[in-house]
Protein backbone atom coordinates (compact mmCIF):
# COMPACT_ATOMS: atom_id res chain seq x y z
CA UNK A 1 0.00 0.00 0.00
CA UNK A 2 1.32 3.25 -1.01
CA UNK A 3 0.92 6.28 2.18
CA UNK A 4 0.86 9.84 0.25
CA UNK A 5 1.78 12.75 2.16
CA UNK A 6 -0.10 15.08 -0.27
CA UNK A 7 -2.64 14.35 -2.74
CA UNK A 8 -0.37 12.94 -6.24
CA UNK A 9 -2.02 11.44 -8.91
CA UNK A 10 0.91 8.69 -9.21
CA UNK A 11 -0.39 7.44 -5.45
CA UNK A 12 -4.15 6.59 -6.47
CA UNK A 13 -5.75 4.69 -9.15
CA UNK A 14 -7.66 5.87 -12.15
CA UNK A 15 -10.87 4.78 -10.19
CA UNK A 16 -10.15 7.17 -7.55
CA UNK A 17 -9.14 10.04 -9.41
CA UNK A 18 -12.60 9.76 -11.86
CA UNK A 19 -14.74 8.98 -8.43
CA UNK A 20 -13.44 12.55 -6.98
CA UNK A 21 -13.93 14.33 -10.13
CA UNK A 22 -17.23 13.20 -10.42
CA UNK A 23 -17.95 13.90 -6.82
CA UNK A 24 -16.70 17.61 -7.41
CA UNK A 25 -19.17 17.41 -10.15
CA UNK A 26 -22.28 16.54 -7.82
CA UNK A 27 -21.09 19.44 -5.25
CA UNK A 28 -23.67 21.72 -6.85
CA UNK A 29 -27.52 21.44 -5.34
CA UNK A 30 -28.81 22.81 -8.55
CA UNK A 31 -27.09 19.84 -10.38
CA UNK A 32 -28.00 17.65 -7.96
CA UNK A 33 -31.70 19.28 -9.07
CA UNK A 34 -30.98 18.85 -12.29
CA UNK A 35 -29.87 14.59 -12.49
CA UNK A 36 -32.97 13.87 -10.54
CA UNK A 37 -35.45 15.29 -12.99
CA UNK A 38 -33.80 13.84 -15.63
CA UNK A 39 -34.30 10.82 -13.73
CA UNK A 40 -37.87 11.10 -14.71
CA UNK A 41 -37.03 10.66 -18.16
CA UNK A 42 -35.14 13.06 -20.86
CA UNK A 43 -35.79 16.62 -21.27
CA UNK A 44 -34.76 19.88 -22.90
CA UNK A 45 -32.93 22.58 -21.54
CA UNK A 46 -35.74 25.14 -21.71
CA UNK A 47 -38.30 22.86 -20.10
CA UNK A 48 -35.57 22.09 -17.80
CA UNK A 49 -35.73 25.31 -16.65
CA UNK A 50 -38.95 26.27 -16.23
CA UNK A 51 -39.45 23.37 -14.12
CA UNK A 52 -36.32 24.17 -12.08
CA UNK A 53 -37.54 27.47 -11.86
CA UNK A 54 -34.18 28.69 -13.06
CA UNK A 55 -32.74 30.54 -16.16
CA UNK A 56 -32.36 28.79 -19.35
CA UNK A 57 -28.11 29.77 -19.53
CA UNK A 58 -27.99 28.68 -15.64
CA UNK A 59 -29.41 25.18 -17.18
CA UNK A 60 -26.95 24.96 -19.93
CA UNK A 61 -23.90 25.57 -17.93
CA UNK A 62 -24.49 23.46 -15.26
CA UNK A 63 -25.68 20.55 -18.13
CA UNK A 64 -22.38 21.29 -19.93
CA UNK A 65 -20.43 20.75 -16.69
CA UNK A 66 -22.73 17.39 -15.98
CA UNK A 67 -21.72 16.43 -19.35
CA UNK A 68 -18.37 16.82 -19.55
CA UNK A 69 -18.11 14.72 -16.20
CA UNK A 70 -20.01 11.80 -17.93
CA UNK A 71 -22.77 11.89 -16.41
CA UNK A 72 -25.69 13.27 -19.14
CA UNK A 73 -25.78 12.83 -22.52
CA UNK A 74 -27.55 15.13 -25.18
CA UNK A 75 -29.76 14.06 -28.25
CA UNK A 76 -30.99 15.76 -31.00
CA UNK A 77 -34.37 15.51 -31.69
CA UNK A 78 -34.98 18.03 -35.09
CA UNK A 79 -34.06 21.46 -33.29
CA UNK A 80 -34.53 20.06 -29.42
CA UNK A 81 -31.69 18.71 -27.69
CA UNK A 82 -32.69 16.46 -25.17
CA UNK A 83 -30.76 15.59 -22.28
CA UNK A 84 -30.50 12.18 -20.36
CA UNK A 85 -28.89 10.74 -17.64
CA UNK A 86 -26.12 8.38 -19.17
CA UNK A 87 -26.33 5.55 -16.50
CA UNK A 88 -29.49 5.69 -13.91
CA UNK A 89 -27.17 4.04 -11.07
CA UNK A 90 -25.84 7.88 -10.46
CA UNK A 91 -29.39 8.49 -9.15
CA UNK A 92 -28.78 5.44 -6.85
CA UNK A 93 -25.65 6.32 -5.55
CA UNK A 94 -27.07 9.90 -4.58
CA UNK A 95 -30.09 7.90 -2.55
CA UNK A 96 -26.92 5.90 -0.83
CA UNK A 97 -25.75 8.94 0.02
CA UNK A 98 -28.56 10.50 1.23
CA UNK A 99 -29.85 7.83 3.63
CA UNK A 100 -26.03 8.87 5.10
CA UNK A 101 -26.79 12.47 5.53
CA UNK A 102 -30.04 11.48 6.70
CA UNK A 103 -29.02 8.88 9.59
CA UNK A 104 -25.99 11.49 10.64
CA UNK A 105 -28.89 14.59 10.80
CA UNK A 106 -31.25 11.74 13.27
CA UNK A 107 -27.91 10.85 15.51
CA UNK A 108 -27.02 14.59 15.35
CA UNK A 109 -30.47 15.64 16.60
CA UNK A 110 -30.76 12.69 19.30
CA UNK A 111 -27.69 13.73 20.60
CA UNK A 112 -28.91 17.71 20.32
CA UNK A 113 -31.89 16.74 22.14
CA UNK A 114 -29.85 14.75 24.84
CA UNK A 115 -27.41 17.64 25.17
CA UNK A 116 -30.54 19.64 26.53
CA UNK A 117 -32.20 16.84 28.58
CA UNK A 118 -28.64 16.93 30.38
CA UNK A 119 -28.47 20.98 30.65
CA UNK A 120 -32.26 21.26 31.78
CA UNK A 121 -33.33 22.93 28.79
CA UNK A 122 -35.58 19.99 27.77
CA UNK A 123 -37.80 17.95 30.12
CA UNK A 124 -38.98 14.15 29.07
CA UNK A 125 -42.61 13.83 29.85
């Protein structure tokens, strides 16, 4: 096993390197917004963003960085370009993730709400 004092791309496999670029991809709530409508099915920009509720150039930026990380694809249909997530497992891996957050917010609060049980703040009926 190799021990890396700083991050060096010669130290981690290609794996890795793809799994934090993709990560720094999904670091965006709007294109976390964006992956799970288009886990509904395909769609164009503009409808995109009216459901989004968001501009139109917003969409396209944040589709071109989705894109260029692999994770849409775009399709012309006449003068529509549709987009579409390229493999639906993304969406599953965000729902892994999410039950994560979720459990840490529930131990977070039980200990929040023990924390005042112990200072007085809170009494248990």
């Amino acid at each position: 096993m190799r021990i890396c004092a700083y991050i060096d791309d010669a130290c981690m496999d290609e794996i890795t390197i793809l799994q934090a670029e993709v990560l720094k991809t999904l670091a965006n709530p709007r294109r976390l917004d964006i992956l799970h409508r288009l886990a509904e099915g395909p769609c164009e920009v503009g409808r995109l963003a009216e459901e989004l509720g968001i501009s139109q150039p917003n969409v396209s930026q944040h589709l071109s960085v989705l894109r260029s990380a692999g994770l849409v694809d775009a399709e012309r249909d006449g003068r529509e370009v549709r987009y579409r997530l390229t493999d639906p497992d993304v969406i599953t891996a965000c729902a892994v993730m999410r039950g994560v957050l979720q459990r840490r917010l529930d131990r977070l609060g039980r200990l929040s709400l023990h924390d005042q049980v112990a200072t007085g703040l809170v009494e248990i009926q």
